[in-house]
Structure formats: structure tokens, C-alpha cells
Protein backbone atom coordinates (compact mmCIF):
# COMPACT_ATOMS: atom_id res chain seq x y z
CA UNK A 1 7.72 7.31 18.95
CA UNK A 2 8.08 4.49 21.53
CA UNK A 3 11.71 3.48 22.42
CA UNK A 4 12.10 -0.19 23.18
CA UNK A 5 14.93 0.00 24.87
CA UNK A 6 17.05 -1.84 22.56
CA UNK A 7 20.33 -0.85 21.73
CA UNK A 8 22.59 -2.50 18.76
CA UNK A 9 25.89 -1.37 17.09
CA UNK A 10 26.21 -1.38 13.63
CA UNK A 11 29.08 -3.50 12.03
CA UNK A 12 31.34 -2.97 9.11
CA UNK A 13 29.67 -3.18 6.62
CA UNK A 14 27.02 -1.01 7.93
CA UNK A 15 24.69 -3.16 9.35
CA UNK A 16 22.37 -3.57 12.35
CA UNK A 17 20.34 -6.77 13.52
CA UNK A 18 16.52 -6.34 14.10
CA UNK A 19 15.69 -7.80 17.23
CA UNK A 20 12.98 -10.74 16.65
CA UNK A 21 10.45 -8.55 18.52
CA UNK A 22 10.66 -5.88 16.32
CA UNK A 23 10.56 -7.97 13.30
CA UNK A 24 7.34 -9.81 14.76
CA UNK A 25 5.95 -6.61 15.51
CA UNK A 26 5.83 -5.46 12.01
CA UNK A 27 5.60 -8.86 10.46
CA UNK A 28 8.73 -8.92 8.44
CA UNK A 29 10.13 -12.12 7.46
CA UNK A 30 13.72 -12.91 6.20
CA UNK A 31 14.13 -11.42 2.97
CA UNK A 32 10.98 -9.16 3.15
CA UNK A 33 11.88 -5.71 1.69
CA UNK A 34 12.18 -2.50 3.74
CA UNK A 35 11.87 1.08 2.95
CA UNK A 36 14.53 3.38 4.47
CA UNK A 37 13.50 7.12 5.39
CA UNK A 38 15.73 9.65 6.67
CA UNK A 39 13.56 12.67 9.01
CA UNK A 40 15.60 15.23 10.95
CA UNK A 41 18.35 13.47 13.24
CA UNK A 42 16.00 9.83 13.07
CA UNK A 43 16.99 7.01 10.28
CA UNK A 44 13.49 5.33 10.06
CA UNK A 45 12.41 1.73 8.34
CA UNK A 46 9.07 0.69 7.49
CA UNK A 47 8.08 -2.47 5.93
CA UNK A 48 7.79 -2.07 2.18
CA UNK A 49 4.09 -2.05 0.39
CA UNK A 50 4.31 -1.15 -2.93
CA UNK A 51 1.33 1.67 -3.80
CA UNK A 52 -0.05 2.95 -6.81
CA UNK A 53 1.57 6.06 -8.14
CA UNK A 54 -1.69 8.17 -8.57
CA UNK A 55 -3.69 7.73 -5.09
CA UNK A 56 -0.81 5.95 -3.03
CA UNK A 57 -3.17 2.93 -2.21
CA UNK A 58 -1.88 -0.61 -1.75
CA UNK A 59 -5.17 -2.60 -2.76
CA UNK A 60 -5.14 -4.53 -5.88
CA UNK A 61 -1.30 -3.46 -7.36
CA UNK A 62 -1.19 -3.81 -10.91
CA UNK A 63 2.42 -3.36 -12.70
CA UNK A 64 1.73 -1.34 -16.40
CA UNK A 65 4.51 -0.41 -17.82
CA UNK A 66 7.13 -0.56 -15.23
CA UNK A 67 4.93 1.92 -12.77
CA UNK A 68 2.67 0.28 -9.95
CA UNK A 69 -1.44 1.18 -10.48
CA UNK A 70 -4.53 -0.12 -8.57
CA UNK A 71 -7.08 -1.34 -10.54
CA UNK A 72 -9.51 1.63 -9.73
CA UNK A 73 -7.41 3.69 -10.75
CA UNK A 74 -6.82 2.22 -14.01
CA UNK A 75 -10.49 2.11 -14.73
CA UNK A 76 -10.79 5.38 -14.27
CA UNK A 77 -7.47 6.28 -16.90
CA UNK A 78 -9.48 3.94 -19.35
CA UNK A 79 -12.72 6.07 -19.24
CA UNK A 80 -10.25 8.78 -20.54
């Protein structure tokens, strides 16, 4: 993991800013969502992607039924 030096407190209602180069760096945009994991010690955010729930791809992200599917995936559950 590369530090970038950046340091930023968080205020009261929880919150920390993004610096601009971070947010350039992994293309968010105001209002894009983020996904927040917790590892160990280390709070880490990733830009959200939604995936299909069978093979975790992001290609082609069909909703059915409330639950996220790719389309290959889908043709293969209607060959069942």
C-alpha cells in the first residue's frame, strides 16, 4: 500500500475530505458511490462497481429481481 502522505482529521459528524488527487486517481466524481471495507487495523474505500452475484463480474449488470446478474450468466440459468 502506497502512503501519499496526506493527512486529514475527521470532523463531527465523522467525516474526512478526499483530497482531489485521490479522487482523480480513482475517478470518483461528486456523488459517485463508495464501498467501505474494514481489514485488520486499515479502514479501506474503493470505488463502488456493482457485480453479479454468481461470478463477481462487472460486464453487462442486469438487475432481476432485486439481485445484480451479467448477462452470461443469465444465459446460462436459462439453459437450466
Amino acid at each position: 500500500m502506497k502512503s501519499l502522505g496526506t493527512v486529514r482529521k475527521i470532523d463531527e459528524l465523522g467525516r474526512i475530505v478526499l483530497p482531489i488527487e485521490t479522487r482523480k486517481r480513482l475517478g470518483l466524481e461528486p456523488k459517485d458511490p463508495v464501498e467501505i471495507f474494514v481489514e485488520k487495523d486499515r479502514v479501506i474505500l474503493k470505488k463502488y462497481e456493482p457485480t453479479c452475484i454468481f461470478c463477481g463480474g462487472s460486464d453487462d449488470i442486469v438487475i432481476y429481481k432485486e439481485k445484480r446478474i451479467c448477462k452470461s450468466c443469465m444465459e446460462e440459468l436459462s439453459k437450466i
